[in-house]
Protein backbone atom coordinates (compact mmCIF):
# COMPACT_ATOMS: atom_id res chain seq x y z
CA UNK A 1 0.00 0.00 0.00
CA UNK A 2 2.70 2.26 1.34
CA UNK A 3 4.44 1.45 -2.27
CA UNK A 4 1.57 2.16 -4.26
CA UNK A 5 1.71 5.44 -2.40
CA UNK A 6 5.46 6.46 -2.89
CA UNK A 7 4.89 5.45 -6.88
CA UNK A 8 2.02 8.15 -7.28
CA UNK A 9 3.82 10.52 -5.55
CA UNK A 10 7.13 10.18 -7.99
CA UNK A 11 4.86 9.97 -10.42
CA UNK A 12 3.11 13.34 -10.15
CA UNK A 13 6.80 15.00 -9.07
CA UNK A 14 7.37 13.74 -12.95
CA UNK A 15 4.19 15.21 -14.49
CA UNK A 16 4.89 18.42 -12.69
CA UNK A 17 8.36 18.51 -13.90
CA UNK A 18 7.04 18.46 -17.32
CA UNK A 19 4.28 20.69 -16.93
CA UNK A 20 6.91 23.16 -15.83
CA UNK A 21 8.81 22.75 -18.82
CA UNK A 22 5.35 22.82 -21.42
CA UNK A 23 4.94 26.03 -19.60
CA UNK A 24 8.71 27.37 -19.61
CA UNK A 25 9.22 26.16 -23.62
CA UNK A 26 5.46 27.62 -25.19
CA UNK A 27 3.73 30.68 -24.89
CA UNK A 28 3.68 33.86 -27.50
CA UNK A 29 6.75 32.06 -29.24
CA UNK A 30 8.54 28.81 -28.63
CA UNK A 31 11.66 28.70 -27.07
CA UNK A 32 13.45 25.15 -27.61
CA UNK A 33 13.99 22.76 -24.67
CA UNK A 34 18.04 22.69 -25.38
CA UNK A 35 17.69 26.60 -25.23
CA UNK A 36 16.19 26.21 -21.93
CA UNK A 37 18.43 23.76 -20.75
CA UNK A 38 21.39 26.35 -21.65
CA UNK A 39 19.94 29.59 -20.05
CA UNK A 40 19.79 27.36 -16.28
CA UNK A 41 23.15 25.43 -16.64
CA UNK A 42 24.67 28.90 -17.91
CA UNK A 43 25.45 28.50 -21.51
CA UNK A 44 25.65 31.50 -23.76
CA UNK A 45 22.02 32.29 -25.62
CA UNK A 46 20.52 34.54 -27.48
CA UNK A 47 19.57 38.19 -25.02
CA UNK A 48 16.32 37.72 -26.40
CA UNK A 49 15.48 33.46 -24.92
CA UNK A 50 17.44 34.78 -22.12
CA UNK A 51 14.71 37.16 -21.18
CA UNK A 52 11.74 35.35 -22.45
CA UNK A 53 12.66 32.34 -19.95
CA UNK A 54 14.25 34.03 -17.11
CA UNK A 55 12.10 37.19 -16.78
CA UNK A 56 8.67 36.07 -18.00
CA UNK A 57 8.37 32.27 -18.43
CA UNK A 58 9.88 31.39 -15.63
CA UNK A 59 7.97 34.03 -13.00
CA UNK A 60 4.62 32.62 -14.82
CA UNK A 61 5.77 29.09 -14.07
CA UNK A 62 6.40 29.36 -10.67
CA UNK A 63 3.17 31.69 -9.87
CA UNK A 64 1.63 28.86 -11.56
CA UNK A 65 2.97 26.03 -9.49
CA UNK A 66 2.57 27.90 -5.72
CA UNK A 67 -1.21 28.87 -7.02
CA UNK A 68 -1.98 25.25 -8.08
CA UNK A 69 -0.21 24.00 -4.04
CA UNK A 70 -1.44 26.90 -2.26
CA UNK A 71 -5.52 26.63 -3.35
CA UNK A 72 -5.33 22.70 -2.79
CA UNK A 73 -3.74 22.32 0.10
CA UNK A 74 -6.63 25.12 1.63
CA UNK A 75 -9.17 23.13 -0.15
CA UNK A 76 -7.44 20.17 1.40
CA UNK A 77 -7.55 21.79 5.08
CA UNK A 78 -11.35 23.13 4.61
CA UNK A 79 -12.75 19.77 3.88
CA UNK A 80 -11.12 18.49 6.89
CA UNK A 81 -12.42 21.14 9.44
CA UNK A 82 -15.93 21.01 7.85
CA UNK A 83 -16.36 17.59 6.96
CA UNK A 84 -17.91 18.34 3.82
CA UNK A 85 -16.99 17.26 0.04
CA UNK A 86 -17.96 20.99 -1.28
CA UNK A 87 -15.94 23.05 1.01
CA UNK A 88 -13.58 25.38 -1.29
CA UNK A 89 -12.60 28.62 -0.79
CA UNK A 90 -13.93 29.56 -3.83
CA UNK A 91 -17.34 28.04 -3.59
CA UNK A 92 -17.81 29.81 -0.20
CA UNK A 93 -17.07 32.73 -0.80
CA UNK A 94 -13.88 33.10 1.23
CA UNK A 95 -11.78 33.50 -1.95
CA UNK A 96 -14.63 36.70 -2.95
CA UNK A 97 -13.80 38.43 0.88
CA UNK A 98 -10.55 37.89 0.14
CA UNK A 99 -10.22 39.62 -3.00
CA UNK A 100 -12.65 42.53 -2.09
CA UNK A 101 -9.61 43.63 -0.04
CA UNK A 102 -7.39 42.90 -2.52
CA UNK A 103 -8.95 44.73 -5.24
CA UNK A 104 -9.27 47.70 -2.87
CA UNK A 105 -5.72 47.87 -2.07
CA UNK A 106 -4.76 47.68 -5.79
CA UNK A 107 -7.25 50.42 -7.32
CA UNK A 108 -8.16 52.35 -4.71
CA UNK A 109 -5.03 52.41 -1.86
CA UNK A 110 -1.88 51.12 -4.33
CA UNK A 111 0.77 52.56 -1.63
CA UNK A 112 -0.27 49.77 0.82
CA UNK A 113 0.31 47.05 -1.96
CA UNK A 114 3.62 45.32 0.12
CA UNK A 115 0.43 44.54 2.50
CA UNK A 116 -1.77 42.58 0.09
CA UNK A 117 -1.66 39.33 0.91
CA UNK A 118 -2.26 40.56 4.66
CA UNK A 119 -5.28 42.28 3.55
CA UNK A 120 -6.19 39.39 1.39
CA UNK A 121 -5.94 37.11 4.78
CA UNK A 122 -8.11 39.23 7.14
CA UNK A 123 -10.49 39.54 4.32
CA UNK A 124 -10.52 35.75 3.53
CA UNK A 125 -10.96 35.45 7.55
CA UNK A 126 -13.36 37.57 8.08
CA UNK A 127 -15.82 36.11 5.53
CA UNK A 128 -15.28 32.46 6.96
CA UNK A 129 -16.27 33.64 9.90
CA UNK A 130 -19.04 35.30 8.57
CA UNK A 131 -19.54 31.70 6.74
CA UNK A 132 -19.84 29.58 10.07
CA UNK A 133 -22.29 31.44 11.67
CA UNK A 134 -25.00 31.50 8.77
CA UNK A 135 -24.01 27.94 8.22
CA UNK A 136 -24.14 26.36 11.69
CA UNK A 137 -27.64 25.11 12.65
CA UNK A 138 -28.50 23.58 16.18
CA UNK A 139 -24.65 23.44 16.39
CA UNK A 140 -23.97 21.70 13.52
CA UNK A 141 -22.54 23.03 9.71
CA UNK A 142 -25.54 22.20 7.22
CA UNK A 143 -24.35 21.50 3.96
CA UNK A 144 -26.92 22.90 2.06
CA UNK A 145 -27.11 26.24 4.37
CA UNK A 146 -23.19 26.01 3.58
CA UNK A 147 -23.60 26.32 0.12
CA UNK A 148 -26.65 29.11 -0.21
CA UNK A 149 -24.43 30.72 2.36
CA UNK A 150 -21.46 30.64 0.16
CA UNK A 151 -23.25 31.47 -2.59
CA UNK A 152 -24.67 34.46 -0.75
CA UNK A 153 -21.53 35.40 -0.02
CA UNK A 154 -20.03 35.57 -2.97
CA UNK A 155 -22.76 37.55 -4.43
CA UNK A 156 -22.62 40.15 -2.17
CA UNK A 157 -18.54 40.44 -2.24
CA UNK A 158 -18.80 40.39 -6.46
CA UNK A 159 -20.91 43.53 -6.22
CA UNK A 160 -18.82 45.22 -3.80
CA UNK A 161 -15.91 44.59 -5.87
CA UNK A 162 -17.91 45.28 -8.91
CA UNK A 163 -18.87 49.21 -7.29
CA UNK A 164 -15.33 49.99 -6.79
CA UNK A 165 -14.32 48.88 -9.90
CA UNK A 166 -16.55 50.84 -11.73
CA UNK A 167 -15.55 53.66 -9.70
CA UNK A 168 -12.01 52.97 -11.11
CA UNK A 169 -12.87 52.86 -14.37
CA UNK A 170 -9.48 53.54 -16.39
CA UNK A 171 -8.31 50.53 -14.22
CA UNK A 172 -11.17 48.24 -15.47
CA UNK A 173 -9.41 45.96 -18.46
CA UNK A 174 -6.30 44.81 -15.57
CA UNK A 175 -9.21 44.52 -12.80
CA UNK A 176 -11.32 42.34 -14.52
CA UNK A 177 -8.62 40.36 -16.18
CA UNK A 178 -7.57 39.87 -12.30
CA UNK A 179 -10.83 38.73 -11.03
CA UNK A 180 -10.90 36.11 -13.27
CA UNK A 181 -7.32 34.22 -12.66
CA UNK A 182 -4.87 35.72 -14.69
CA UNK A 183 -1.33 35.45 -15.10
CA UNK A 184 -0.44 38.73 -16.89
CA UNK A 185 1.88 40.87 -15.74
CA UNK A 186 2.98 38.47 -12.86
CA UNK A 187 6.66 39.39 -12.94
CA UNK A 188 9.79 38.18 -10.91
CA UNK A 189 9.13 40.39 -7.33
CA UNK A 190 5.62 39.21 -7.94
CA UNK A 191 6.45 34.87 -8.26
CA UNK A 192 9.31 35.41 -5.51
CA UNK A 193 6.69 37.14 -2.91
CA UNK A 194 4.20 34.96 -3.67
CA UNK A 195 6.68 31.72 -3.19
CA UNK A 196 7.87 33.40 -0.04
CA UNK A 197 3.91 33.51 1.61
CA UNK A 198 3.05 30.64 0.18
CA UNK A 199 6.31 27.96 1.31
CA UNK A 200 5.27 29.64 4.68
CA UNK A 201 2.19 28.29 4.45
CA UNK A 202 2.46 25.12 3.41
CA UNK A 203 5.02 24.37 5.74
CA UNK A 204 2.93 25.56 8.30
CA UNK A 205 0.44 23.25 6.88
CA UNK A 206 1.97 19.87 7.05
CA UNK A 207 2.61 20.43 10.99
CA UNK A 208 -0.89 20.58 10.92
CA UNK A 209 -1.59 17.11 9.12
CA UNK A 210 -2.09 15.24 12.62
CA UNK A 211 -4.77 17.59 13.34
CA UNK A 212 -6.45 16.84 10.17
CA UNK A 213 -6.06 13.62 11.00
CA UNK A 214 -7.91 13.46 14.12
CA UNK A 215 -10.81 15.85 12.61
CA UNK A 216 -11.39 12.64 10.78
CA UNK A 217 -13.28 11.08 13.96
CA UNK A 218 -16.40 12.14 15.62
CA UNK A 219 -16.93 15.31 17.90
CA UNK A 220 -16.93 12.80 21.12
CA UNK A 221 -14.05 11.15 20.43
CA UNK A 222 -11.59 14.32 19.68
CA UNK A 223 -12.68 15.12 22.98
CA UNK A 224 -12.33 12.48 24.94
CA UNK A 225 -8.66 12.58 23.37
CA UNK A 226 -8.43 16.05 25.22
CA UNK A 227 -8.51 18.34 22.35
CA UNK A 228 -10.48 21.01 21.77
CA UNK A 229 -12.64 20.61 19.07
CA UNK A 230 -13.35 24.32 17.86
CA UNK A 231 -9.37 25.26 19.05
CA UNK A 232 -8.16 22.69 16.32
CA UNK A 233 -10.90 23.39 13.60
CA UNK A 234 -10.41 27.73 14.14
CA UNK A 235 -6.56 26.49 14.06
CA UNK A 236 -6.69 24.73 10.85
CA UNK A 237 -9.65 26.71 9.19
CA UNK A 238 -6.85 30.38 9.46
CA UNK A 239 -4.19 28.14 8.04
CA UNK A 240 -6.37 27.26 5.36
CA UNK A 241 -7.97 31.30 4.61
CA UNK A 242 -4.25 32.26 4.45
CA UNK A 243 -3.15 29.66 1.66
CA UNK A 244 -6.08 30.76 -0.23
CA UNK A 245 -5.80 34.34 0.14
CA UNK A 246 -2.11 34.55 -0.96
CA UNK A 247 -3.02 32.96 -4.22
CA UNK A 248 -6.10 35.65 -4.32
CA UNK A 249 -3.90 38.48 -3.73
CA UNK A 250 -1.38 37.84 -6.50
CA UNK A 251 -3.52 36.31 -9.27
CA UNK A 252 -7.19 36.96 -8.44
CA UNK A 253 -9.75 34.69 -7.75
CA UNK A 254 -8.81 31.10 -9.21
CA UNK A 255 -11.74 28.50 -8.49
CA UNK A 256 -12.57 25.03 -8.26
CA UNK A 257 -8.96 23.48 -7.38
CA UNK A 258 -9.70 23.36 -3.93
CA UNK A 259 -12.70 21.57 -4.72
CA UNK A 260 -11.34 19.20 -7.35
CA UNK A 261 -8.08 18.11 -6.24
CA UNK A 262 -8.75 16.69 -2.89
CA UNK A 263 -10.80 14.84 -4.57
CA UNK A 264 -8.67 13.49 -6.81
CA UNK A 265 -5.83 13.23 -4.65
CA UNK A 266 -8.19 10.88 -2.37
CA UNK A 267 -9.15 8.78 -4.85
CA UNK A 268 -5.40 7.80 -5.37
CA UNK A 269 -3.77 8.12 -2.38
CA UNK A 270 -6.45 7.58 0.32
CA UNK A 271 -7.84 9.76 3.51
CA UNK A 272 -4.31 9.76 5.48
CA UNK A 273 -3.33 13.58 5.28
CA UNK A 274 0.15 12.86 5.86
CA UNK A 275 0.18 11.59 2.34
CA UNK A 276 -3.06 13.25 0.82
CA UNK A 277 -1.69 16.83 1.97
CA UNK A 278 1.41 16.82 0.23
CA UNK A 279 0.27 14.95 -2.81
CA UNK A 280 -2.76 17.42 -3.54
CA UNK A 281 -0.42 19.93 -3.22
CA UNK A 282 1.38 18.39 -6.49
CA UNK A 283 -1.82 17.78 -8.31
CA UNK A 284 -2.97 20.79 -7.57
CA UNK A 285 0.39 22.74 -8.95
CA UNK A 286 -0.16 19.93 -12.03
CA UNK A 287 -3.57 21.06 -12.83
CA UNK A 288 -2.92 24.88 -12.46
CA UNK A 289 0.17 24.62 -15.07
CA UNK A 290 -1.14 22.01 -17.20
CA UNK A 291 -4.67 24.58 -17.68
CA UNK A 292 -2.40 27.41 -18.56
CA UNK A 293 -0.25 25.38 -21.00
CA UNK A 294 -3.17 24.56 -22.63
CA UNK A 295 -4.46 28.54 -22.70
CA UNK A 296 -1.70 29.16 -24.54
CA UNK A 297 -1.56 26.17 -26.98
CA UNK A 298 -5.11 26.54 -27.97
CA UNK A 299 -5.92 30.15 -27.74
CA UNK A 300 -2.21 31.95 -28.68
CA UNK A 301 -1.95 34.99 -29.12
CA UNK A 302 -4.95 35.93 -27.45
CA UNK A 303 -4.24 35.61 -23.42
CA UNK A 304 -7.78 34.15 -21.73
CA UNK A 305 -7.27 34.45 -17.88
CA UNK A 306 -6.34 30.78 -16.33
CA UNK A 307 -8.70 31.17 -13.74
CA UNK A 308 -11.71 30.45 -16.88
CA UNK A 309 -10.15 27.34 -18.30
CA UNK A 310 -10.24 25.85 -14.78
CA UNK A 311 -13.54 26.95 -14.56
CA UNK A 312 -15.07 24.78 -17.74
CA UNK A 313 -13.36 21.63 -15.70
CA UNK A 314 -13.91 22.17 -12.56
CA UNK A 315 -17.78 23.54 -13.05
CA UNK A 316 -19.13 19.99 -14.35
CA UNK A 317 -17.27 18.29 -11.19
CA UNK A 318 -19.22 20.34 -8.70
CA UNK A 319 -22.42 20.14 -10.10
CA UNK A 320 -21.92 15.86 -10.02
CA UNK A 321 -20.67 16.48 -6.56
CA UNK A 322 -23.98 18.84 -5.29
CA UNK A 323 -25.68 16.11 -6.89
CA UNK A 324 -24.57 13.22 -4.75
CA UNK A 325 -24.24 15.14 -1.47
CA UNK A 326 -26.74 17.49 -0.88
């Protein structure tokens, strides 16, 4: 079992390796994988493949890789603290709170921009918490009053962030190209802050993995164990708003991996978190630069946000999964 485990795991380290690559080697022009080879080991290029890997591939690569770790392993976290196959950020609205902030600090207050992704996080926080209490029902998290919830939510954040949009106007084209996942623009300070939150984060994550663990059991038994239930779950549940929200405050609002992925990664790997954290976090990064890839193969030159393509995949999933849960 443990083998079959290890295998998958070297197996998607593989598939992300070349997903990396498909994303370093295509985009506006095609830079060969010898040329690409050359510019990391230090051989003399061409000024121009020089600066189309190092100073915009490469940036887009990695955003795409800690955006694809970051939004599964929160998805990953969320299911665990609310025992529930459609918690996402995205779905409840948590990624929507987070990027109302966000978009505020970027149109509206630009010389508090080193602060984004802390804005993002108490904005991400304070809609979860928000969340909980509209979902909790004779002390219990309804699934259904979950998702209406998160729904409402969501609605309410998009029109915020639609009134100051509107109100910054000449901003509009980069603002909506943001809200829906995009990658333009994301250039080295960007990817290196964003890898800087987000290794944080997971790291702080996967000392977390034995609490996940344990939210596995029943309410009774964590308890009788000596923890306290709504410590671990408010514990895990911040972790979780912060991996989502430093994806949110970088590239927008990116849905549906945190629904997917644990999923997926389940399927394969099993319920153990200490091996369905880490993998997620792989499939996740996978998925992420596998849908951009596949932006830019199909609809070259034209640049459609990432954030959509995930959307036509990961849309059909949830509806089968509101289907067979609620």
């Amino acid at each position: 079992m443990v083998k079959n485990k290890i295998v998958a795991t070297v197996a998607a380290l593989a598939i992300l390796l070349i997903a990396l690559l498909i994303n370093i080697c295509y985009g506006g022009s095609t830079v060969g994988l010898k040329d690409v080879i050359d510019v990391f080991i230090g051989n003399p290029v061409k000024d121009s493949t020089m600066i189309i890997v190092k100073e915009v591939r490469l940036p887009r690569a990695i955003t795409g890789l800690m955006v694809g770790a970051t939004l599964a392993a929160s998805g990953t976290l969320i299911k665990a603290v609310m025992r529930n196959p459609l918690a996402d950020s995205g779905l409840l609205g948590i990624q929507s709170g987070s990027a109302l902030v966000a978009i505020f600090i970027i149109l509206v207050a630009p010389n508090l921009y080193s602060y984004l992704p802390v804005g993002a996080f108490i904005g991400g926080i304070i809609t979860y918490l928000i969340l909980i209490v509209l979902a909790v029902k004779d002390g219990k998290i309804q699934s259904l009053r979950l998702v209406l919830a998160g729904v409402a939510i969501s609605a309410f954040m998009g029109s915020m962030i639609g009134l100051i949009t509107i109100y910054n106007s000449d901003e509009l084209e980069s603002a909506i190209s943001w809200l829906n996942g995009s990658f333009v623009g994301i250039g080295g300070y960007d990817a290196k802050l964003l890898t800087i939150y987000g290794v944080i984060a997971l790291i702080v994550s996967l000392f977390l993995i034995p609490k996940c663990n344990l939210l596995l059991l029943d309410d009774s038994t964590i308890e009788n164990l000596g923890e306290n239930v709504s410590l671990v779950r408010f514990i895990v549940a911040t972790v979780a708003v912060f991996l989502s929200a430093v994806s949110v405050a970088f590239v927008g609002i990116v849905g549906f991996v945190g629904l997917v992925i644990p999923h997926v990664g389940k399927l394969i790997i099993g319920q153990n978190h200490k091996w369905l954290l880490p993998f997620s976090t792989l499939l996740g990064s996978i998925f992420v630069l596998l849908s951009d890839g596949i932006q830019k193969l199909v609809f070259s030159p034209m640049e459609i946000p990432v954030g959509i393509v995930i959307s036509f995949a990961g849309a059909p999933f949830f509806l089968y999964l509101l289907r067979k849960e609620v």
